[in-house]
C-alpha atoms as a PDB file:
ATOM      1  CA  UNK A   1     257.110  97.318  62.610  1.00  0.00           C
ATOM      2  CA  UNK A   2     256.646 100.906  63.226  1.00  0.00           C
ATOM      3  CA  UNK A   3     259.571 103.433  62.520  1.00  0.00           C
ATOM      4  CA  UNK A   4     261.261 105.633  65.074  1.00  0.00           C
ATOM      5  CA  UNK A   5     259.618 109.826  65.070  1.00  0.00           C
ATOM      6  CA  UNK A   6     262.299 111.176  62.796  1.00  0.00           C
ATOM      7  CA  UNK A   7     263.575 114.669  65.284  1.00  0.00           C
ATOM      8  CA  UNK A   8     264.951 117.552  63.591  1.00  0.00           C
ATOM      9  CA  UNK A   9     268.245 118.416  65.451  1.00  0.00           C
ATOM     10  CA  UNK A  10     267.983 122.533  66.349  1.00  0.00           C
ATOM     11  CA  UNK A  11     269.677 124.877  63.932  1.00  0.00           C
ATOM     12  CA  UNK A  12     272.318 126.757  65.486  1.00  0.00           C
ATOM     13  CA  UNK A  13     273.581 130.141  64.352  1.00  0.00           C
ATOM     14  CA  UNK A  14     277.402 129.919  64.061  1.00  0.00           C
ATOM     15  CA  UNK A  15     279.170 132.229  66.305  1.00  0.00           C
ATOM     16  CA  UNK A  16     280.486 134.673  63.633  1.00  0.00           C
ATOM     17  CA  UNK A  17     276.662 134.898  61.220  1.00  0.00           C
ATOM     18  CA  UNK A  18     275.368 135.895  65.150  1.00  0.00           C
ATOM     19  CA  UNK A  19     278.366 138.390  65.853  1.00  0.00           C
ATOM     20  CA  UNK A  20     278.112 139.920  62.147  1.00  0.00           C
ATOM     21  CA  UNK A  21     273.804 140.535  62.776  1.00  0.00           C
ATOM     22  CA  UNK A  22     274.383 142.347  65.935  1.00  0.00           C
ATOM     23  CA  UNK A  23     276.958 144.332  64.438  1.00  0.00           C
ATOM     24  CA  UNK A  24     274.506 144.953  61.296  1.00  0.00           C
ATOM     25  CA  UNK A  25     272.054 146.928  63.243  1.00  0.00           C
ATOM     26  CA  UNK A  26     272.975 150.682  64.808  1.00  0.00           C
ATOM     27  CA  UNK A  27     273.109 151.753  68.222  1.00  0.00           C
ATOM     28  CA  UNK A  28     270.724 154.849  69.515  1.00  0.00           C
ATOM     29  CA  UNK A  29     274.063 156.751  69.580  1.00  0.00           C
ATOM     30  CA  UNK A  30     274.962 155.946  66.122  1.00  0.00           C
ATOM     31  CA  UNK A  31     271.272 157.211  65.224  1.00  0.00           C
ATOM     32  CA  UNK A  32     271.590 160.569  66.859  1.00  0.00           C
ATOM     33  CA  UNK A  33     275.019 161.053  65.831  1.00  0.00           C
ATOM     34  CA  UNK A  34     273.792 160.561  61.816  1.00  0.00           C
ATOM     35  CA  UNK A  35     270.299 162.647  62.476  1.00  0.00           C
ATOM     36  CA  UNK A  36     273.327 165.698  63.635  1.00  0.00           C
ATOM     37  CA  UNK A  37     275.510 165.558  60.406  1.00  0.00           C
ATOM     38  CA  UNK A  38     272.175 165.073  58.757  1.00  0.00           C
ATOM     39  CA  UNK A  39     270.242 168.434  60.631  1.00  0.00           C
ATOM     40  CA  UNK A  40     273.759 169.992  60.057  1.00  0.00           C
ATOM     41  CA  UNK A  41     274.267 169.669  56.298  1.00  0.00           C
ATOM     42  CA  UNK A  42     271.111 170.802  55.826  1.00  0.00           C
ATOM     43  CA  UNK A  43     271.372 173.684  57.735  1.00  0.00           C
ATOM     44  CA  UNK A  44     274.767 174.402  55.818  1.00  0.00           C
ATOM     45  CA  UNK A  45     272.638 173.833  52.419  1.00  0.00           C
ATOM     46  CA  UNK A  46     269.876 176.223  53.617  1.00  0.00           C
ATOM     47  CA  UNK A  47     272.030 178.691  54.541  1.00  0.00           C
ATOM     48  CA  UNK A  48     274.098 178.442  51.028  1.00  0.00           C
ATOM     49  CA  UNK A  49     270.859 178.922  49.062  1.00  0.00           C
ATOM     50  CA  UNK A  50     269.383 182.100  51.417  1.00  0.00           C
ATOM     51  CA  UNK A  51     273.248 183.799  51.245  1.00  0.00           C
ATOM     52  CA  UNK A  52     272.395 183.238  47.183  1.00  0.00           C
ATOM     53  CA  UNK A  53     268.914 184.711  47.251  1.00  0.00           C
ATOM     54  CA  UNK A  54     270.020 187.642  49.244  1.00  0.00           C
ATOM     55  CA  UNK A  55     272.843 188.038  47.027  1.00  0.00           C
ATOM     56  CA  UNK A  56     270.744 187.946  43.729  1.00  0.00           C
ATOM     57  CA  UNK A  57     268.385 190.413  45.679  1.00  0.00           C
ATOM     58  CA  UNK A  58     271.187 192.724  46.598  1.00  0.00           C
ATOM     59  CA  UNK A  59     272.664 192.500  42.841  1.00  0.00           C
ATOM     60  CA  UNK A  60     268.723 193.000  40.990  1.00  0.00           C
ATOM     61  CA  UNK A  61     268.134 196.657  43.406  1.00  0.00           C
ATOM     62  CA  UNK A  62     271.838 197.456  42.177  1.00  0.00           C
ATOM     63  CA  UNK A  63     270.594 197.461  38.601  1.00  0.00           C
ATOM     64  CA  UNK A  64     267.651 198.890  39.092  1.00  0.00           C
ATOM     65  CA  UNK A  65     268.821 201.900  40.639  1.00  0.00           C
ATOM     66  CA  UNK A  66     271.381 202.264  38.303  1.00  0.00           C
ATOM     67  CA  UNK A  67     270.016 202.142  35.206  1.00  0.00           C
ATOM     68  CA  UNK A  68     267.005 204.232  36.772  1.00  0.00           C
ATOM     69  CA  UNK A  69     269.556 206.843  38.202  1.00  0.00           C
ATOM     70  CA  UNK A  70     271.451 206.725  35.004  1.00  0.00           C
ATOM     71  CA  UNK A  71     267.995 207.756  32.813  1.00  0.00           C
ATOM     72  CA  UNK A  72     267.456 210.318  35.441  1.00  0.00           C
ATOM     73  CA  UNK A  73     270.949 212.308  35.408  1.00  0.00           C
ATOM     74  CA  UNK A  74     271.118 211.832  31.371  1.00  0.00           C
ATOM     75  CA  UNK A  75     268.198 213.195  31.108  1.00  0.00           C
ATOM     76  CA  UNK A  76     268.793 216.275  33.818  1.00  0.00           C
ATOM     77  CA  UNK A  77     272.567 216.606  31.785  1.00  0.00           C
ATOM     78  CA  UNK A  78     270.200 217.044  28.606  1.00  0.00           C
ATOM     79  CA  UNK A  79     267.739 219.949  29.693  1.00  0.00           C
ATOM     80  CA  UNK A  80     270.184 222.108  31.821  1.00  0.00           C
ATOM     81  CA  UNK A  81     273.005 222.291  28.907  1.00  0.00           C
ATOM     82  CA  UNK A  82     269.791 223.724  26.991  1.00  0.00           C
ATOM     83  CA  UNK A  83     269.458 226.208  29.554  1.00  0.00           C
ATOM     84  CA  UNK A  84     269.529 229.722  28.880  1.00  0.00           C
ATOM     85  CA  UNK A  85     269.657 231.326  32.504  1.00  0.00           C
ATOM     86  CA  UNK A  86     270.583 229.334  35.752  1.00  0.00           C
ATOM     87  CA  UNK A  87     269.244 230.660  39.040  1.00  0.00           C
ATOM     88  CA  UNK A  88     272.166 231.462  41.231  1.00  0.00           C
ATOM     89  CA  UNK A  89     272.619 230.873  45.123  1.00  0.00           C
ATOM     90  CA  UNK A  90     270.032 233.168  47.132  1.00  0.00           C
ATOM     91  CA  UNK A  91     267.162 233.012  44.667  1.00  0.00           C
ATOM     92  CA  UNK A  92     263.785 232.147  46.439  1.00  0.00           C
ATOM     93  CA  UNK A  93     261.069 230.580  44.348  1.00  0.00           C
ATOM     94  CA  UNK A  94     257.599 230.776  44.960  1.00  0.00           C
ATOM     95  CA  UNK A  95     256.575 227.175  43.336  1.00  0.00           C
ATOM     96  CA  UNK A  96     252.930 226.161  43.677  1.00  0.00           C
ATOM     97  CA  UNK A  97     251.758 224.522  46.938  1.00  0.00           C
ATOM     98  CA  UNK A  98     250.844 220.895  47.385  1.00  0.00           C
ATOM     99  CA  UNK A  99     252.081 217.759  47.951  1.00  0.00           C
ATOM    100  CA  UNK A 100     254.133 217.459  44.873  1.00  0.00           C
ATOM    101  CA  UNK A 101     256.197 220.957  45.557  1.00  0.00           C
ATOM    102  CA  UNK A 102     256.757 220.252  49.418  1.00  0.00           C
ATOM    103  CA  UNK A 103     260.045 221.225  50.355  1.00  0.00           C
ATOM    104  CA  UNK A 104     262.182 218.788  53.232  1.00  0.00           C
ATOM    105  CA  UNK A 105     261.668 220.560  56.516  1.00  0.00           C
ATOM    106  CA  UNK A 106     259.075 223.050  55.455  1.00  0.00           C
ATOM    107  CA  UNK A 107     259.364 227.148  54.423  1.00  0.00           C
ATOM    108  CA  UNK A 108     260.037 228.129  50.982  1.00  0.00           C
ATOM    109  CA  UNK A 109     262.431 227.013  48.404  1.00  0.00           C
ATOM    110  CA  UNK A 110     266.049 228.696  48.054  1.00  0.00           C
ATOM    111  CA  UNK A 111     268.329 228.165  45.612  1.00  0.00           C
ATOM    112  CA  UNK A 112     271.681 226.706  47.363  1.00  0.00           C
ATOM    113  CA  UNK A 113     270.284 225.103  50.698  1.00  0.00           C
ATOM    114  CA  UNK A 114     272.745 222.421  51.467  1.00  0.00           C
ATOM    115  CA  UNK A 115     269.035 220.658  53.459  1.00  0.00           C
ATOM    116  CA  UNK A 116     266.905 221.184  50.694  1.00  0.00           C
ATOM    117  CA  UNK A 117     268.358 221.696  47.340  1.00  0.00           C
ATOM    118  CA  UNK A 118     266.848 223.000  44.199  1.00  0.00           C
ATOM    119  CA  UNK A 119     267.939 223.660  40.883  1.00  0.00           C
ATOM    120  CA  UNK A 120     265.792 225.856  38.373  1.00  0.00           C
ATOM    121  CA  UNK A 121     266.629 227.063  35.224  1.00  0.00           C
ATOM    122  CA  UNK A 122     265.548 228.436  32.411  1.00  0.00           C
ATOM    123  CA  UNK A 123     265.040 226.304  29.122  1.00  0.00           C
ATOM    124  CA  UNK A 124     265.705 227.806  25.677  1.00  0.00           C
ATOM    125  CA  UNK A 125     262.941 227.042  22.800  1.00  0.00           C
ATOM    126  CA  UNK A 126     263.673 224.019  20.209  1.00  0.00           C
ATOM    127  CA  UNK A 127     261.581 226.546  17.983  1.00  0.00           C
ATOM    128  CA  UNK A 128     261.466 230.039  17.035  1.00  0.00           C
ATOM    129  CA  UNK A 129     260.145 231.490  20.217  1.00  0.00           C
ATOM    130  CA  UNK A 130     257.953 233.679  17.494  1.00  0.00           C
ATOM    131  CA  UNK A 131     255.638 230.327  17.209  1.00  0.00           C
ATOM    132  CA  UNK A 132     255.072 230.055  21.272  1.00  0.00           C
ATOM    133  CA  UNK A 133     251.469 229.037  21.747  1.00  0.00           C
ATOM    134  CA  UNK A 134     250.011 226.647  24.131  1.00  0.00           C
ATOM    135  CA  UNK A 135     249.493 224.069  21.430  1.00  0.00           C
ATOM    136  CA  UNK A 136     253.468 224.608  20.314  1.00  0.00           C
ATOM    137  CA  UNK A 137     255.338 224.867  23.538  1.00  0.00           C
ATOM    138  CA  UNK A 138     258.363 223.637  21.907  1.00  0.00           C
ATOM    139  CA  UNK A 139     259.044 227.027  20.967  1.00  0.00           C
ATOM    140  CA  UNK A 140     258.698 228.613  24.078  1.00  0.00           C
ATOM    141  CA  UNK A 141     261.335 229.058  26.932  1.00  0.00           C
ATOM    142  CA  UNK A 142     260.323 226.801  29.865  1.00  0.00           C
ATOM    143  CA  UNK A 143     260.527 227.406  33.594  1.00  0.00           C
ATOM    144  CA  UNK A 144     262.245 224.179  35.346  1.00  0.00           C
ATOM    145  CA  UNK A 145     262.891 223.369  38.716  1.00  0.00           C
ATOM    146  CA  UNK A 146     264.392 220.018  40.200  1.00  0.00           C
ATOM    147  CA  UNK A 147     263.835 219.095  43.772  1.00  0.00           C
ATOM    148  CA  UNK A 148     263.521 216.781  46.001  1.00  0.00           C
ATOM    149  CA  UNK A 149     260.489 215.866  48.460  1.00  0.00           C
ATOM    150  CA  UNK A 150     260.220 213.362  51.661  1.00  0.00           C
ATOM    151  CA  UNK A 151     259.067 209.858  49.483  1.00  0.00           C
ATOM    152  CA  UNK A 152     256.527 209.006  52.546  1.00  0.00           C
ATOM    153  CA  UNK A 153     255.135 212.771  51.857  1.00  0.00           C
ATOM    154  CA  UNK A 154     254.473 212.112  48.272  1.00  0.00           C
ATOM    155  CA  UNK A 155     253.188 208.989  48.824  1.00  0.00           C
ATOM    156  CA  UNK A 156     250.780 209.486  51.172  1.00  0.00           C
ATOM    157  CA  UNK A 157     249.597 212.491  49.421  1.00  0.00           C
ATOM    158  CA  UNK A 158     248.892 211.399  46.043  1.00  0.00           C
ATOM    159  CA  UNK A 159     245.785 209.032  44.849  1.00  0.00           C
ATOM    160  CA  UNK A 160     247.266 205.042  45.055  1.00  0.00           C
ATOM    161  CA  UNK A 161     245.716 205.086  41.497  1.00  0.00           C
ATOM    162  CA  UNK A 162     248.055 208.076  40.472  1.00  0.00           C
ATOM    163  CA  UNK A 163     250.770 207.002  37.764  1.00  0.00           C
ATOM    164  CA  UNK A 164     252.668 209.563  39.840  1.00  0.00           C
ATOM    165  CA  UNK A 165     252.973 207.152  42.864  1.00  0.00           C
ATOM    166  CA  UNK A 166     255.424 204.642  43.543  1.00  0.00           C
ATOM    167  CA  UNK A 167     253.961 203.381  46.206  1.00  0.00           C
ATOM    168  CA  UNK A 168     254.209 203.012  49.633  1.00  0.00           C
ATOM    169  CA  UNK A 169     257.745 201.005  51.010  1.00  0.00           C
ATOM    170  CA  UNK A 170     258.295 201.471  54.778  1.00  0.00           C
ATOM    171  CA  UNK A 171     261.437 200.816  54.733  1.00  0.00           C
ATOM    172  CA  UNK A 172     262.549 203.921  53.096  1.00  0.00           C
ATOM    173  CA  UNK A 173     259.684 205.886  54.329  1.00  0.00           C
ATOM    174  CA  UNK A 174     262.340 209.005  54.561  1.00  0.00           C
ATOM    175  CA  UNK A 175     264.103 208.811  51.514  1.00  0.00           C
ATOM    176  CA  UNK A 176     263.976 211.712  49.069  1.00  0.00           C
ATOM    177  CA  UNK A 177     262.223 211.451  45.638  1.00  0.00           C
ATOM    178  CA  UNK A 178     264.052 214.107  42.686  1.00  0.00           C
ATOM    179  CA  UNK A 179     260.985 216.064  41.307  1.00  0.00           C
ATOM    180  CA  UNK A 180     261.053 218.146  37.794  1.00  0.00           C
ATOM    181  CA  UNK A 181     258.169 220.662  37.925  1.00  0.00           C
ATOM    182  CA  UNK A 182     258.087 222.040  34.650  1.00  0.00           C
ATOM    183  CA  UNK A 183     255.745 225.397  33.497  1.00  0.00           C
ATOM    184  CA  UNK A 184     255.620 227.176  29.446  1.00  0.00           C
ATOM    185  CA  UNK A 185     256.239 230.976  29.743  1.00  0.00           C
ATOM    186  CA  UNK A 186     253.966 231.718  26.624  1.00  0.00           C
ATOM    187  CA  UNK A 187     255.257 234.584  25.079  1.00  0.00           C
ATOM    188  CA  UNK A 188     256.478 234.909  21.901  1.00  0.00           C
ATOM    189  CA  UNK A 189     259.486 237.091  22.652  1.00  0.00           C
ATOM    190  CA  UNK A 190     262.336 236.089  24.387  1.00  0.00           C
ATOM    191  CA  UNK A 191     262.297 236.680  28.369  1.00  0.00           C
ATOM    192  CA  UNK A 192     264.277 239.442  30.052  1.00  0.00           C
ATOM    193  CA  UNK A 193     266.413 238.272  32.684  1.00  0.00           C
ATOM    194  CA  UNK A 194     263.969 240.956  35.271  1.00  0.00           C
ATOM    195  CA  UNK A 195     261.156 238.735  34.010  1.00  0.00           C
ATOM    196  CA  UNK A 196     262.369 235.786  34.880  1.00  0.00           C
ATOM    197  CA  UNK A 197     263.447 237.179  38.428  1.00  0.00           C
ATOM    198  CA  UNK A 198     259.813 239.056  39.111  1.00  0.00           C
ATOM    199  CA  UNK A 199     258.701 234.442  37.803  1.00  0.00           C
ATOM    200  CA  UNK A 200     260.690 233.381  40.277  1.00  0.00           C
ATOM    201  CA  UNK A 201     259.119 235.432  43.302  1.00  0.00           C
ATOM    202  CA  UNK A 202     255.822 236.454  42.095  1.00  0.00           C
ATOM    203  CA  UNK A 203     254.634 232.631  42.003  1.00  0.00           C
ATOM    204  CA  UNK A 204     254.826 230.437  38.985  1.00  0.00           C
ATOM    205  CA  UNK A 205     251.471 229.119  39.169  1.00  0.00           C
ATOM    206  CA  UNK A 206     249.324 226.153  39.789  1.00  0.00           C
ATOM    207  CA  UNK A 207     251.499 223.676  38.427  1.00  0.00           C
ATOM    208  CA  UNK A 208     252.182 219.989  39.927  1.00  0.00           C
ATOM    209  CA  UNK A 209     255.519 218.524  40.233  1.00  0.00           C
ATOM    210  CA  UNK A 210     256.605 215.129  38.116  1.00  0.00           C
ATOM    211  CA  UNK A 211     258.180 211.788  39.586  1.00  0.00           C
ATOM    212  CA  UNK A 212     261.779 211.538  38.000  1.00  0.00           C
ATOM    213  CA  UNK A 213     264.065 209.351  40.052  1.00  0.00           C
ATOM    214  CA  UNK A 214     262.570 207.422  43.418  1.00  0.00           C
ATOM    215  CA  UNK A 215     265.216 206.508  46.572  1.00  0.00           C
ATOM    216  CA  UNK A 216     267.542 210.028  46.271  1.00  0.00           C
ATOM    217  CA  UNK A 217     270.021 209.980  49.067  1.00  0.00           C
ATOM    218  CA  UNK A 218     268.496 212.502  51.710  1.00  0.00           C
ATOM    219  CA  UNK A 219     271.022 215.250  53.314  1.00  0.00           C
ATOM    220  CA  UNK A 220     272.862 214.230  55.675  1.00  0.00           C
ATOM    221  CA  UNK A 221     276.364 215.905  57.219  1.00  0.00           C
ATOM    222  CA  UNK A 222     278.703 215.976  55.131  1.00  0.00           C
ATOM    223  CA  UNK A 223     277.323 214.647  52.102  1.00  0.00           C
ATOM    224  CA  UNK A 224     277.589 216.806  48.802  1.00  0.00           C
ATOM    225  CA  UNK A 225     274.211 218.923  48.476  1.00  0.00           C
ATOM    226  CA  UNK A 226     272.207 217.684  45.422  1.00  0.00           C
ATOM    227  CA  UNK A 227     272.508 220.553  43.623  1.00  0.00           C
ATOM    228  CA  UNK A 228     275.130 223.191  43.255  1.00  0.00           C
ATOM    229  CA  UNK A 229     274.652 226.290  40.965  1.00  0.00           C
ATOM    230  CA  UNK A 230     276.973 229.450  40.230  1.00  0.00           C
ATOM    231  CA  UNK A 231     276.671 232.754  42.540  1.00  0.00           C
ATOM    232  CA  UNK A 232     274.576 236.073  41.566  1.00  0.00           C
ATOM    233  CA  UNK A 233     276.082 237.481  38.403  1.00  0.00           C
ATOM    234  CA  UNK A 234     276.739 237.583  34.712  1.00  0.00           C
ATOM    235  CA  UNK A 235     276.157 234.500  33.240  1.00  0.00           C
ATOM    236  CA  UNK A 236     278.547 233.423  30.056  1.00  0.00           C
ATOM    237  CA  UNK A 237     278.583 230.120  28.062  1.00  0.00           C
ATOM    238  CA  UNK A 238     281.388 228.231  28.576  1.00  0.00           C
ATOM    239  CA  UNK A 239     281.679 229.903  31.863  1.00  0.00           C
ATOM    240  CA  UNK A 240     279.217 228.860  33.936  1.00  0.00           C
ATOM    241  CA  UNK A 241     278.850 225.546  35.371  1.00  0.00           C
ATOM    242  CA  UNK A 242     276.102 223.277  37.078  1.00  0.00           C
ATOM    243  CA  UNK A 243     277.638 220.373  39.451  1.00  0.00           C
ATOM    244  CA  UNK A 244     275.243 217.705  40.114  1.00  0.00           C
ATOM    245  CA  UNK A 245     276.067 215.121  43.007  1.00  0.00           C
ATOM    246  CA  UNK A 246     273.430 212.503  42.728  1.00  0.00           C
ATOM    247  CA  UNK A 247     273.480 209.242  44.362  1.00  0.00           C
ATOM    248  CA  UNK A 248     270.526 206.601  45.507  1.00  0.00           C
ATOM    249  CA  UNK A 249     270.175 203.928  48.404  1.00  0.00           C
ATOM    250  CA  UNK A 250     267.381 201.738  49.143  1.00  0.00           C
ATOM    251  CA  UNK A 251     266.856 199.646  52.229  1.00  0.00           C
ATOM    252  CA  UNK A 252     266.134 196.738  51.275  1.00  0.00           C
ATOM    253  CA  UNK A 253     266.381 193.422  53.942  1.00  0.00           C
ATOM    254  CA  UNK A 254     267.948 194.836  56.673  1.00  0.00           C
ATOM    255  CA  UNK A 255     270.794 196.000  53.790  1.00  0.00           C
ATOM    256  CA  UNK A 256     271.327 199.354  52.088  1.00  0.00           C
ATOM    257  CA  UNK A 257     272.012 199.082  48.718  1.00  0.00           C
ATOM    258  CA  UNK A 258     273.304 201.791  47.002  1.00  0.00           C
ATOM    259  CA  UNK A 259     274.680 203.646  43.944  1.00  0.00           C
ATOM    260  CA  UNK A 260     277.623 204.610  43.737  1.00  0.00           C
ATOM    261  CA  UNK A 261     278.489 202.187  45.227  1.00  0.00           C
ATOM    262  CA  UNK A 262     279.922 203.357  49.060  1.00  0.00           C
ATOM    263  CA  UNK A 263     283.984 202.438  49.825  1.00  0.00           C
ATOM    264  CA  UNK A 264     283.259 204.458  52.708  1.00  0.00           C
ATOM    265  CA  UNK A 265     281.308 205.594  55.704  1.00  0.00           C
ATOM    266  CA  UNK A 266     282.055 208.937  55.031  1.00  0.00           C
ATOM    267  CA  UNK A 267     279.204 210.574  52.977  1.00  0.00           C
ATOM    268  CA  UNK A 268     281.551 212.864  51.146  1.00  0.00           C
ATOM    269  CA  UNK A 269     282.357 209.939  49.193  1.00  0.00           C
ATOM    270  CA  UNK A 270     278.800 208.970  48.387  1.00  0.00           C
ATOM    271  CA  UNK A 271     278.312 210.813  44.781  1.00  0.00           C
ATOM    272  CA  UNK A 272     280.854 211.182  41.487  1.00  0.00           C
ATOM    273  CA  UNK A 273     280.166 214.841  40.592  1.00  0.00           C
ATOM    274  CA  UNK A 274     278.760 216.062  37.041  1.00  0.00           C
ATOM    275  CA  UNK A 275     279.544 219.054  36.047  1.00  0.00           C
ATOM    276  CA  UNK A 276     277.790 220.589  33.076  1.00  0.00           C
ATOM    277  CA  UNK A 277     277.815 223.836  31.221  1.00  0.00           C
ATOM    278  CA  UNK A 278     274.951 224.925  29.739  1.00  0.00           C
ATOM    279  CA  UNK A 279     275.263 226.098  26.612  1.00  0.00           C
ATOM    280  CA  UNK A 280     272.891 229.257  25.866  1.00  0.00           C
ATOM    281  CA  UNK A 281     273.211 231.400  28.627  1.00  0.00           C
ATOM    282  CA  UNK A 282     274.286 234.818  28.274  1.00  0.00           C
ATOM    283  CA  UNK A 283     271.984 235.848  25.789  1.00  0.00           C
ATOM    284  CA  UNK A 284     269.205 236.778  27.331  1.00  0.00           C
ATOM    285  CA  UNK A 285     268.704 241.027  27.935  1.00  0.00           C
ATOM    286  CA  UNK A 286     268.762 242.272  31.512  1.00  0.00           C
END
């Protein structure tokens, strides 16, 4: 006796198991909808971390030009309250030519030009100025000048190998580099002050100028000149004063960053004055 084909009866889905897969997949809306908060958190993420960058950017300049304008003016505070004559307003000085003594704008150097400003002075010994020799030039009086020149100029005129180029940055192309140019007057008696006028004019020699501070503020209206020195006169200790206005800015991803730092568009707010009083003039004969 042969047995029935045993069938197997078809397995159904229960309504809800079929309602609850259809549900467990997601619609093309549903898709695009999670790729937007996705694309948009992202971009919110992206954003957070290039605001940070920029911001750590913005802050590393800030203390770079701080503590490099900071060495600069401590440093400028230090040689001019040695000074034993300060070149009033008026005074034209015949520096050296060459890339390292070219003035902003051209034409010669004058003491009190609100364009191009220049300070020179007159540096008393650290030795007996009996001992002057090349070999001991700290006891002879020294002949300094600070000034600024076009960065792009001084760039582009110095060897890229030069320790005396900062190289080349676009951005600030016209800012201003602060120059000290520095030259021994080897004698071994103390200078007359008609000596140190004939210095001034006659020419001072062929003597190059030093890097001292890079991104200087250029003039512009309104902004405190560099540099500003007493008129044509008798010159006392304790009575005569040097003010120097120095501030730096550097471009720097479509920002300026600068120091001090600017509350204001108005450039007359752009340095904090130092005023310093050198300390040994007076004493030199007429």
């Amino acid at each position: 006796m042969t047995n029935p084909p045993v069938t197997t009866p078809p397995v159904t889905t229960p309504p809800a198991a079929r309602r609850a897969a259809q549900t467990a997949a997601f619609t093309l809306i549903e898709l695009l909808v999670a790729v937007s908060l996705a694309l948009i958190i992202l971009f919110a993420a992206s954003s957070l971390l290039i605001s940070s960058s920029r911001s750590s950017s913005d802050l590393q300049i800030r203390n770079d030009l701080l503590q490099e304008q900071q060495i600069a003016q401590n440093y400028l505070i230090a040689n001019v309250r040695e000074a034993a004559y300060v070149y009033p307003q008026g005074t034209t000085l015949n520096l050296a030519s060459g890339t390292t003594t070219e003035r902003p704008g051209g034409g010669a150097w004058v003491v009190g030009s609100a364009t191009a400003p220049i300070l020179a002075i007159v540096k008393a010994p650290e030795l007996p100025v009996s001992g002057c020799s090349p070999s001991n030039d700290r006891a002879c009086y020294k002949f300094k000048a600070y000034y600024p020149v076009v960065r792009s100029t001084w760039v582009s005129g110095l060897s890229n190998t030069s320790q005396n180029n900062p190289g080349a940055d676009p951005s600030n192309a016209t800012s201003w580099l602060l120059v000290e140019y520095t030259k021994n007057i080897d004698q071994t008696m103390p200078p007359t002050l008609t000596q140190l006028t004939e210095l001034a004019s006659n020419g001072l020699g062929n003597v190059s100028g030093k890097l001292l501070l890079d991104y200087v503020q250029p003039a512009v209206t309104g902004l405190p000149p560099l540099f500003e020195v007493p008129t044509a006169g008798p010159q006392a200790a304790g009575q005569t004063r040097v003010t120097m206005n120095l501030s730096v800015s550097r471009a720097a991803s479509g920002k300026t960053v600068a120091v001090p730092a600017r509350a204001s568009t108005d450039p007359a707010t752009w340095t904090q004055p130092v005023l310093i009083a050198p300390r040994n003039v007076g004493r030199l004969n007429p």
